[in-house]
Protein backbone atom coordinates (compact mmCIF):
# COMPACT_ATOMS: atom_id res chain seq x y z
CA UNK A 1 218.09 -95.18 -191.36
CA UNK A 2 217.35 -94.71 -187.63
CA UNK A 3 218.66 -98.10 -186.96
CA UNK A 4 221.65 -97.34 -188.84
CA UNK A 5 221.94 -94.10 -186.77
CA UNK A 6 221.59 -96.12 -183.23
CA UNK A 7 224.43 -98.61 -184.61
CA UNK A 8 226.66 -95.83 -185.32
CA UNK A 9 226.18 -94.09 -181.75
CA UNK A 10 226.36 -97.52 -179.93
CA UNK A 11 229.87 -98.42 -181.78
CA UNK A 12 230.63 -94.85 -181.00
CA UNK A 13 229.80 -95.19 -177.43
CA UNK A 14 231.96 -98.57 -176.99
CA UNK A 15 235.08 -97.16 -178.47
CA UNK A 16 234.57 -94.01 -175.71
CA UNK A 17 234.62 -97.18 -173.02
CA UNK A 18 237.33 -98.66 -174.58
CA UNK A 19 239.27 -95.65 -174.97
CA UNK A 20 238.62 -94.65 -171.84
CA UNK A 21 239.97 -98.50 -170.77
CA UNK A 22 243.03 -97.60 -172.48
CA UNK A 23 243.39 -94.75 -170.93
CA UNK A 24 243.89 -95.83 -167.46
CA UNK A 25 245.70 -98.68 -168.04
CA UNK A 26 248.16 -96.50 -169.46
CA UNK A 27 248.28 -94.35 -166.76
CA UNK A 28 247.96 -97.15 -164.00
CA UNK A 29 251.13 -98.89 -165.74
CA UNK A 30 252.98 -95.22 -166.22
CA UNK A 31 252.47 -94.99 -162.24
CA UNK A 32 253.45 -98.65 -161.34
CA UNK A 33 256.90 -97.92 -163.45
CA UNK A 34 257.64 -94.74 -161.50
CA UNK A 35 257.10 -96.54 -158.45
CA UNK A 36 259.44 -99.11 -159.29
CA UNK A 37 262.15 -97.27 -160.62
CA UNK A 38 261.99 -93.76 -158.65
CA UNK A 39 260.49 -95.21 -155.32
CA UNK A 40 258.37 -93.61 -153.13
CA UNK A 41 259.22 -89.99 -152.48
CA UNK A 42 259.14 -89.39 -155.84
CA UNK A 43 256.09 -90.87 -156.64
CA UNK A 44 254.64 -88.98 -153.30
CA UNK A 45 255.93 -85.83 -155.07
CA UNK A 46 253.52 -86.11 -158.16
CA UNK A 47 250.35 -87.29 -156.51
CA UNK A 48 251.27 -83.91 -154.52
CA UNK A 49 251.20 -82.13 -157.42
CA UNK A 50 248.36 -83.81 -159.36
CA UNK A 51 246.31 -83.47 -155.83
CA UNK A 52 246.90 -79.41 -155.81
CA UNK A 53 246.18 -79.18 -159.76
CA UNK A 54 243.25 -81.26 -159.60
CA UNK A 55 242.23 -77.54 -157.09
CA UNK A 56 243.89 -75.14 -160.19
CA UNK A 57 241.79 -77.63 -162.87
CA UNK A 58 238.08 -76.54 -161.00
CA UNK A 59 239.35 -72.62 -160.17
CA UNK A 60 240.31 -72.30 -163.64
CA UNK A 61 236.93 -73.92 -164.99
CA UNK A 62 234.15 -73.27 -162.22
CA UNK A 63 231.49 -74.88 -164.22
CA UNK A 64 232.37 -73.59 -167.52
CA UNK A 65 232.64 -76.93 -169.52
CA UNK A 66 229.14 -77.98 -167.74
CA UNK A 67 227.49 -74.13 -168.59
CA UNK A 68 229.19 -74.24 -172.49
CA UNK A 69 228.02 -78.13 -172.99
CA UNK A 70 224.52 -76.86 -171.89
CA UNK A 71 224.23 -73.74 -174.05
CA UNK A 72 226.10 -74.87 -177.08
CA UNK A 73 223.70 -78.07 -177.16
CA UNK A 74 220.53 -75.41 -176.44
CA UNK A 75 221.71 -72.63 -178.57
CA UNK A 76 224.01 -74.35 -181.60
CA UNK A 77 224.14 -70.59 -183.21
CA UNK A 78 225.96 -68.98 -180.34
CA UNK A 79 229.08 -71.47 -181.20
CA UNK A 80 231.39 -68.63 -182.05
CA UNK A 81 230.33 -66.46 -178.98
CA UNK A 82 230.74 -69.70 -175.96
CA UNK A 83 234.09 -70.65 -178.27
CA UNK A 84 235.80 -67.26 -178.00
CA UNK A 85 234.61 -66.40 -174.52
CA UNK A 86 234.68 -69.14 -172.36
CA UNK A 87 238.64 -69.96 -174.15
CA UNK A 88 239.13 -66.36 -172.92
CA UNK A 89 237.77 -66.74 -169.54
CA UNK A 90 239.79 -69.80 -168.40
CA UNK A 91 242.70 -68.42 -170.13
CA UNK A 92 242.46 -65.31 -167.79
CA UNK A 93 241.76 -67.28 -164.52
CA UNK A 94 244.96 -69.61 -165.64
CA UNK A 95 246.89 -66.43 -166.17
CA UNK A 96 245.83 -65.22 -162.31
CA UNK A 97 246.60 -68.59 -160.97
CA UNK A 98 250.00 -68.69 -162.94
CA UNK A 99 250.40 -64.96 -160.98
CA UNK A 100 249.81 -66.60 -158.04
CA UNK A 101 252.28 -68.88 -158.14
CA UNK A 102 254.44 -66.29 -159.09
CA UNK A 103 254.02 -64.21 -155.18
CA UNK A 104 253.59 -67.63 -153.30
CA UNK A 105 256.38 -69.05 -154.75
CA UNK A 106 258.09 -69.44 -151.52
CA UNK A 107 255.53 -71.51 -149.70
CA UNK A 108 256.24 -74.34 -152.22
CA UNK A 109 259.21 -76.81 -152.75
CA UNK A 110 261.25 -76.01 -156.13
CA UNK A 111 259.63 -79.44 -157.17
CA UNK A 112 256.23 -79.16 -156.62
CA UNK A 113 256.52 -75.60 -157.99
CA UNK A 114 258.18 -77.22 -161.59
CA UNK A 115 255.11 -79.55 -161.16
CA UNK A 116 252.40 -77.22 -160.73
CA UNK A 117 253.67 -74.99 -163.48
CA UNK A 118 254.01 -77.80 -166.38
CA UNK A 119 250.55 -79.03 -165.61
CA UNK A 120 249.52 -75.81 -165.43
CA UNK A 121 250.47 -75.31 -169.03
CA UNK A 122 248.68 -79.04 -169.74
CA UNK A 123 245.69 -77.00 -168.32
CA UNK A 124 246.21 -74.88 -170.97
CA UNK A 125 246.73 -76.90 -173.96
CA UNK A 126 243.54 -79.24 -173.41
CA UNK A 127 241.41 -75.76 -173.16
CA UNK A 128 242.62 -75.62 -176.50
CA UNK A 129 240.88 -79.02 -177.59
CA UNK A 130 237.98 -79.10 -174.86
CA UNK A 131 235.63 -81.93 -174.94
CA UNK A 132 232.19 -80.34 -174.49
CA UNK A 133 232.56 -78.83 -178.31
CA UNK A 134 232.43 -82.80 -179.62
CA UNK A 135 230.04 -83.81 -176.84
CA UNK A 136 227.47 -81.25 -177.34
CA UNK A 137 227.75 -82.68 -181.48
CA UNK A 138 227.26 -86.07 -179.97
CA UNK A 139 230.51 -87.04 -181.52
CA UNK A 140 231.52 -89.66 -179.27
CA UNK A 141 234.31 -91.09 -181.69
CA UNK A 142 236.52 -87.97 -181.64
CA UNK A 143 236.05 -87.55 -178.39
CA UNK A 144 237.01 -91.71 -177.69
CA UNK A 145 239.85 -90.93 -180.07
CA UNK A 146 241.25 -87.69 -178.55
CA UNK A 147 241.51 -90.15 -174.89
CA UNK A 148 243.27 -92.65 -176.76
CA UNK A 149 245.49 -90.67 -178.54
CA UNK A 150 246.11 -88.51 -175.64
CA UNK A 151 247.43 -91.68 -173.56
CA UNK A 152 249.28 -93.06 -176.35
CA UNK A 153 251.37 -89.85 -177.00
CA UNK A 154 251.89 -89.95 -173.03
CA UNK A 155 253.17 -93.35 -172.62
CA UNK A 156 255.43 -92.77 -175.78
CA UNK A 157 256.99 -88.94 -174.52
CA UNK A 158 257.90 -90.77 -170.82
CA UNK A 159 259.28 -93.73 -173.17
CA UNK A 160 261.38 -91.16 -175.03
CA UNK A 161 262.11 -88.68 -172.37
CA UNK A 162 263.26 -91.59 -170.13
CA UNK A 163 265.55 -92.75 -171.83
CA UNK A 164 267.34 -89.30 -171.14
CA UNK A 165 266.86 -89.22 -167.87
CA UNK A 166 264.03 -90.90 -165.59
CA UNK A 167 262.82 -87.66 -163.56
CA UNK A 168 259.44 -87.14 -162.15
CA UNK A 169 259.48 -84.04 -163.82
CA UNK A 170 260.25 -85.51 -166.58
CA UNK A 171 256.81 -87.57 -166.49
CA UNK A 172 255.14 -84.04 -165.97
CA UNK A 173 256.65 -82.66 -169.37
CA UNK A 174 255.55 -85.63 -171.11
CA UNK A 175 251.87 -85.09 -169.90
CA UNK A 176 252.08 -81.88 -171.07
CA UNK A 177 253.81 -82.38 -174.06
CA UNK A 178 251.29 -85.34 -175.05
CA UNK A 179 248.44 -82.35 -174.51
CA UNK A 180 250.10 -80.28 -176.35
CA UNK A 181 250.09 -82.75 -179.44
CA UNK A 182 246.52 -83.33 -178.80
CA UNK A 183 245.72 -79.34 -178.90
CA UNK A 184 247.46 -79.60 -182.41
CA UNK A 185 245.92 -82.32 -184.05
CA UNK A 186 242.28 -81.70 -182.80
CA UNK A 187 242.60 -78.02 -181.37
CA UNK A 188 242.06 -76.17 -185.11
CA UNK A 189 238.91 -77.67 -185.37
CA UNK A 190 238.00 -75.90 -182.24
CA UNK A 191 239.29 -72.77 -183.23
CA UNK A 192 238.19 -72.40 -186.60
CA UNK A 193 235.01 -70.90 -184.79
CA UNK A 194 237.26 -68.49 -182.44
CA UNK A 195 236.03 -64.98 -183.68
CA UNK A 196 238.28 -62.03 -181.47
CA UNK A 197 234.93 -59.60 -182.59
CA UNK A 198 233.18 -62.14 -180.47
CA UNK A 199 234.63 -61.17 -177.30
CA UNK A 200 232.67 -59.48 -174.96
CA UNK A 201 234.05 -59.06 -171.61
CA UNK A 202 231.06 -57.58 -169.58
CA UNK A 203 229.32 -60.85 -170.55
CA UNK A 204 232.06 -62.55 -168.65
CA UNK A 205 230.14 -61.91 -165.57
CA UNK A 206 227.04 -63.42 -166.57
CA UNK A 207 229.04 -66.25 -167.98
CA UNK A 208 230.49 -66.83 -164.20
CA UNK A 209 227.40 -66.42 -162.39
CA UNK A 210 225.66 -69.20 -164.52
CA UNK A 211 228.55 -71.58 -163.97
CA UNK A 212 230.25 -70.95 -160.80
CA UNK A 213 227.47 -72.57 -158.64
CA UNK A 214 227.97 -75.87 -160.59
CA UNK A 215 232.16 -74.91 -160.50
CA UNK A 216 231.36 -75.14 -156.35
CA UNK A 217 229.89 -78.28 -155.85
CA UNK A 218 232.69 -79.65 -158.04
CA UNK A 219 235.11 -78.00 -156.37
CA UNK A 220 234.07 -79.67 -153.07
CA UNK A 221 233.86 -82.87 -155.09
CA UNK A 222 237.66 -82.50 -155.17
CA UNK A 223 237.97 -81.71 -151.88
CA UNK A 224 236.94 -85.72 -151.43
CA UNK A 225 239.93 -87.15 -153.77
CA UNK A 226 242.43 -84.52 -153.60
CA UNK A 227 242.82 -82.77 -149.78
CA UNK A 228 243.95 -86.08 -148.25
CA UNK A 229 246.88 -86.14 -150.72
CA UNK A 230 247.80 -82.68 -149.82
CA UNK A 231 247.26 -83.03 -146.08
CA UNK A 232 249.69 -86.37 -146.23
CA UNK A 233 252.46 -84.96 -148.10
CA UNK A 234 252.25 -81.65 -146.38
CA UNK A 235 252.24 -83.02 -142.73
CA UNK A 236 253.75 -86.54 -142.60
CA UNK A 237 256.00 -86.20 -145.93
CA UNK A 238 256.17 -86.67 -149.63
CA UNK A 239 257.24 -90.67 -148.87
CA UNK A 240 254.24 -91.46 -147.21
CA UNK A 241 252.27 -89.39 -149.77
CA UNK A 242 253.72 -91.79 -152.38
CA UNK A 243 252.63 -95.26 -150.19
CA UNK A 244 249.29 -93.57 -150.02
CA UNK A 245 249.00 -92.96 -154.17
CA UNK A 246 250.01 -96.59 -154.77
CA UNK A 247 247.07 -98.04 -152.98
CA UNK A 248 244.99 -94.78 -154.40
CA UNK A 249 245.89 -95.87 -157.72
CA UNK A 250 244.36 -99.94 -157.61
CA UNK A 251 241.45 -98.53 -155.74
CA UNK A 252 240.64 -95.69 -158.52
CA UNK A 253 240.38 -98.66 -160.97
CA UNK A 254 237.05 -98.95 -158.67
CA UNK A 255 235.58 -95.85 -159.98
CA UNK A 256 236.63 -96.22 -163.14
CA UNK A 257 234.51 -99.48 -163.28
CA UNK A 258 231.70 -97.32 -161.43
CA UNK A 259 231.82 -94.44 -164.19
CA UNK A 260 231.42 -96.88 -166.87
CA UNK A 261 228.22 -98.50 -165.52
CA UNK A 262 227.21 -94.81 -164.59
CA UNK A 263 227.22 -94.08 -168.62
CA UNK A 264 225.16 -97.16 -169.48
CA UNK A 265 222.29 -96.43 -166.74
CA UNK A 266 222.07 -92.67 -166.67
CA UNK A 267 219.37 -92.93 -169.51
CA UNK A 268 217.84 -95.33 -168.00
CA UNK A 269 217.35 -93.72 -164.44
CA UNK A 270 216.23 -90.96 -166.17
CA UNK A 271 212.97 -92.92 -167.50
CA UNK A 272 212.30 -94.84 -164.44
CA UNK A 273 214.49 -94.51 -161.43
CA UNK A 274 212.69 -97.46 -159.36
CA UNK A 275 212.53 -99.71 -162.11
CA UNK A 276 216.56 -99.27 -162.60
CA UNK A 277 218.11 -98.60 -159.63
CA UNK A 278 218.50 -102.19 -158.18
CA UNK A 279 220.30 -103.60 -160.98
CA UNK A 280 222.45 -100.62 -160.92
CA UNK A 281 223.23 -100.64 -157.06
CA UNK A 282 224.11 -104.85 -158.08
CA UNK A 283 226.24 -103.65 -160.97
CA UNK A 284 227.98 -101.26 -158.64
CA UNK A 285 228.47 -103.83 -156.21
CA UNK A 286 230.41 -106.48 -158.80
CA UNK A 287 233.73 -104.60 -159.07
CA UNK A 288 233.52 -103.06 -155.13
CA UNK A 289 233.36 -106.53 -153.87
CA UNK A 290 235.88 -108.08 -155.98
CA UNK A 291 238.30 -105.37 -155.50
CA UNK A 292 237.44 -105.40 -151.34
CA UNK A 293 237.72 -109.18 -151.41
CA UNK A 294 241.36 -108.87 -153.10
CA UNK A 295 242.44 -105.98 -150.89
CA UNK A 296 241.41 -108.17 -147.55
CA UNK A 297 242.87 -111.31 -148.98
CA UNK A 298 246.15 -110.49 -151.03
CA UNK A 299 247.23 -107.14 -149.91
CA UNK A 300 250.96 -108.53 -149.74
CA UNK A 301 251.16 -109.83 -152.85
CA UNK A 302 249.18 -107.07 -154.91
CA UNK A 303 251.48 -104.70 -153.70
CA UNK A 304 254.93 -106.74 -153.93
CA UNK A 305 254.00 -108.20 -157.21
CA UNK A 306 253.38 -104.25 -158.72
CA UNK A 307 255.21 -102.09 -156.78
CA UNK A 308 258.15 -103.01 -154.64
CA UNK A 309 259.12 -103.95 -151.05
CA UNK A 310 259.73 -99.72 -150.91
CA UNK A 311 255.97 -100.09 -150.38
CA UNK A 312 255.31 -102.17 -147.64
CA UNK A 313 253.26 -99.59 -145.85
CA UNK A 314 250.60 -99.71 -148.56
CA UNK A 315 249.71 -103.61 -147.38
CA UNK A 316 248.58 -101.88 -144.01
CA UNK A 317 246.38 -99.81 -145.73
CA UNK A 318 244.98 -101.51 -149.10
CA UNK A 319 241.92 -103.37 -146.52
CA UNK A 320 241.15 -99.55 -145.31
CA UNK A 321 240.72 -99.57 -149.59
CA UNK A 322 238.70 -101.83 -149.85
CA UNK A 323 236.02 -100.51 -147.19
CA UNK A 324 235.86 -97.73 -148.94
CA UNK A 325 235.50 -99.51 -152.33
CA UNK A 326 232.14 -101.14 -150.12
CA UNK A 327 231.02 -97.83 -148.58
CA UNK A 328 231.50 -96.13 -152.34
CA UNK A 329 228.52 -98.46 -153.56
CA UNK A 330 225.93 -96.34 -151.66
CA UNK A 331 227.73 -93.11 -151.83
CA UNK A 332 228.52 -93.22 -155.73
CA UNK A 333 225.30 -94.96 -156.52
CA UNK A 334 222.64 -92.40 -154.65
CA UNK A 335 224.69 -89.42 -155.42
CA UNK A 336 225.27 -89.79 -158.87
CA UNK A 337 220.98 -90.08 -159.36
CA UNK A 338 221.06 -86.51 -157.63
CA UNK A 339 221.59 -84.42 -161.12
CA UNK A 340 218.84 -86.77 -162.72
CA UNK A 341 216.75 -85.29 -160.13
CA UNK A 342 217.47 -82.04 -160.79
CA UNK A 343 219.00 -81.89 -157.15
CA UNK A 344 221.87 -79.45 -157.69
CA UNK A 345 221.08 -77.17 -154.98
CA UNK A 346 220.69 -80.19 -152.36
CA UNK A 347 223.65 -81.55 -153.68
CA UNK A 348 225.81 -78.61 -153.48
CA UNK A 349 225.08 -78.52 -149.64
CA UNK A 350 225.53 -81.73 -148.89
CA UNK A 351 228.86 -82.20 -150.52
CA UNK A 352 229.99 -79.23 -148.68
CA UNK A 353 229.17 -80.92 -145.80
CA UNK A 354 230.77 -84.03 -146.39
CA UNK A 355 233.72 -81.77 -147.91
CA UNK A 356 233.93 -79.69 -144.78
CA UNK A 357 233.90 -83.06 -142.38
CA UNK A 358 236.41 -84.92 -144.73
CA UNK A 359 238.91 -81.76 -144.31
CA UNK A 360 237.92 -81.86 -140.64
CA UNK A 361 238.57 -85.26 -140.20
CA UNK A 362 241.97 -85.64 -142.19
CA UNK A 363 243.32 -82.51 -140.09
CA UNK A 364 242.71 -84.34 -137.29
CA UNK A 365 243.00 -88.12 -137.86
CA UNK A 366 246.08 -87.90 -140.10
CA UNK A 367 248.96 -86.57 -137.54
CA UNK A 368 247.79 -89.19 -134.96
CA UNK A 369 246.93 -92.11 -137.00
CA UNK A 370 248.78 -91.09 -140.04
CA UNK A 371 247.36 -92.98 -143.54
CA UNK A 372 244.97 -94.89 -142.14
CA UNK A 373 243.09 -91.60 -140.62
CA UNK A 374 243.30 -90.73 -143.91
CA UNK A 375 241.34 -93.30 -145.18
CA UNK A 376 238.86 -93.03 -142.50
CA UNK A 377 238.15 -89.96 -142.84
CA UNK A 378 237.46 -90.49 -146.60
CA UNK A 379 235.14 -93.56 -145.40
CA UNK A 380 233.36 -91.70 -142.86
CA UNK A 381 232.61 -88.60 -145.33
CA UNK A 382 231.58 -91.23 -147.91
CA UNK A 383 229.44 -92.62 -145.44
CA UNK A 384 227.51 -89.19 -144.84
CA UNK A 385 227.55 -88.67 -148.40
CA UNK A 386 225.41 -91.66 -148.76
CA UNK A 387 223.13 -91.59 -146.52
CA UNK A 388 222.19 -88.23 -147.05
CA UNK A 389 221.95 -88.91 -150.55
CA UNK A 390 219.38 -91.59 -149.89
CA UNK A 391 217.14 -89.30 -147.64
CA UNK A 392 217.40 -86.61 -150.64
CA UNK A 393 216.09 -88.91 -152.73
CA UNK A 394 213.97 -91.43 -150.96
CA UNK A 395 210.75 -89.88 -152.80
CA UNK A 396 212.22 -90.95 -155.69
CA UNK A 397 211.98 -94.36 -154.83
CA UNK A 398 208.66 -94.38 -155.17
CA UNK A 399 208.30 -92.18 -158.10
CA UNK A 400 207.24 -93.80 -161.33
CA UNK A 401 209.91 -91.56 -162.89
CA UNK A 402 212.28 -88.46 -162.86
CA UNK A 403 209.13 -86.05 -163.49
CA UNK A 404 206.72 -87.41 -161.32
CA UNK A 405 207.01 -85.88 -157.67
């Protein structure tokens, strides 16, 4: 019976990886289509937009998903209560964000205002379906289905809606309507538990306090992907924001690649961190130095071949990629072992850090050296990131596992 058990969670486990695959591929190819058929400034305009929501996404969650995984896993019983209050809670902070909008609504182009506002609502509608409810249930095949899905209903709404007309904005209200489908066909399961007698707004507080120190570390996580996109298409123009996303986009597939091998070796670092960590550091290493080595030897016709000669810029840059594809070995690879260490506090700090020298660093490498300060900026931060990872942790090393000191 247990074996049968194990089968069932590993064939769970590789349709999450391959739904996950799916995922990207759909939005890598979504992205390459735009490129080619609305050009640069329009692409530039949506990682813009994607870059500030990715900002809205961590004020409106500040830990919540990580604090309602945790106690719903702990506590199964308090279901109803984390159900009803946390869906309240984000729906409030979405609701003072969506306000904000509202008085700052000047300081924004019509665009990126149309932007923000319809993923805004996407916000919204995957609250309604969030995936720490199948997680904490160790469901791993809803969850695997509710990324496929999700995709699939994307790529068909900007199939559909482009056929109307092929708008950027356009692409936004098909992201949102394909989360909107997914609230729908997954979202009453969720809310079958939603009890209004439940609520309890001076626990709302508590709730905050519990999550919000989490909510900052991952908010200066963001900081690392997200500030360079704003910086670019604030100072040097939405254009150059969108010759910056293309190369972005081939060297996410990177992490993608990293967060997969992350999910295979987490449970094993957890046993036995020494034991582990070489192989993972060499599985890290496969997909940074093939990506690197294509970036520094085909940069022309990667980008040509996928995008158009609208992109030329991006050639300039894609080597910068693939450094940081190198330097992300050690900074991915230490930090991630940080939360297996129960480093949270140590890791808070020293992604502020990095966040605070990465913001430093853009605002000043950007206007004189324009996208390739960008990228080393990101490169030096990454840098710091790792090594002071590795000094966090260097005790580890020589632990015989995550509970000895």
């Amino acid at each position: 019976m247990k074996q049968r058990e194990m089968w069932q969670k590993l064939k769970s486990i590789g349709l999450l990886f391959l739904s996950e695959g799916f995922a990207r591929a759909v939005s890598f190819i979504v992205i390459v289509i735009v490129a080619k058929t609305l050009g640069a400034t329009e692409l530039g305009y949506w990682s813009y937009a994607l870059a500030l929501n990715a900002f809205v996404l961590i004020a409106a969650n500040m830990g919540l998903d990580i604090y309602a995984l945790v106690e719903l896993t702990k506590h199964p019983s308090k279901r109803s209560f984390l159900i009803t209050n946390i869906f309240a809670v984000k729906t409030l902070l979405l609701i003072l964000i969506a306000l904000s909008f509202a008085i700052f609504h000047s300081l924004f182009e019509r665009k990126v205002l149309q932007l923000l506002i319809l993923l805004l609502l996407s916000d919204f509608f995957a609250s309604l379906a969030p995936v720490w409810f199948f997680q904490s249930r160790n469901d791993f095949r809803t969850i695997a289905l509710i990324k496929a899905s999700q995709a699939l209903l994307y790529a068909i709404f900007v199939a559909l809606l482009f056929l109307i007309r092929i708008d950027i904005i356009f692409l936004a209200l098909s992201y949102t309507l394909s989360n909107l489908a997914i609230a729908l066909l997954y979202g009453k399961r969720v809310l079958l538990y939603f009890r209004p007698k439940k609520l309890l707004p001076f626990r709302w507080i508590e709730i905050l306090k519990h999550s919000v120190y989490l909510g900052g570390a991952l908010f200066m996580t963001q900081i690392y992907g997200n500030t360079d996109k704003v910086m670019i298409g604030s100072m040097l123009g939405k254009m150059e924001a969108g010759w910056y996303e293309a190369g972005y986009k081939l060297y996410a597939l990177v992490l993608v690649a990293f967060s997969l091998i992350w999910v295979v070796y987490a449970p094993k670092l957890t046993k036995n961190i020494p034991s582990h960590l070489p192989s993972f550091l060499a599985m890290l290493s496969i997909p940074a130095l093939i990506a690197a080595t294509l970036f520094f030897l085909y940069p022309d016709t990667i980008v040509l071949t996928l995008y158009s000669q609208e992109f030329t810029p991006t050639i300039d840059i894609l080597g910068l990629f693939g450094i940081s594809c190198l330097v992300m070995i050690a900074s991915y690879g230490f930090s991630s072992i940080l939360s297996l260490r129960q480093k949270n506090r140590a890791w808070f700090w020293l992604t502020l850090l990095c966040a605070l020298l990465n913001l430093a660093l853009n605002a000043y490498l950007i206007p004189s050296h324009g996208l390739e300060g960008a990228l080393w900026a990101t490169i030096a931060s990454e840098a710091i990131m790792g090594m002071g990872s590795f000094w966090i942790l260097k005790d580890s090393f020589l632990a015989p596992s995550h509970t000895t000191k």
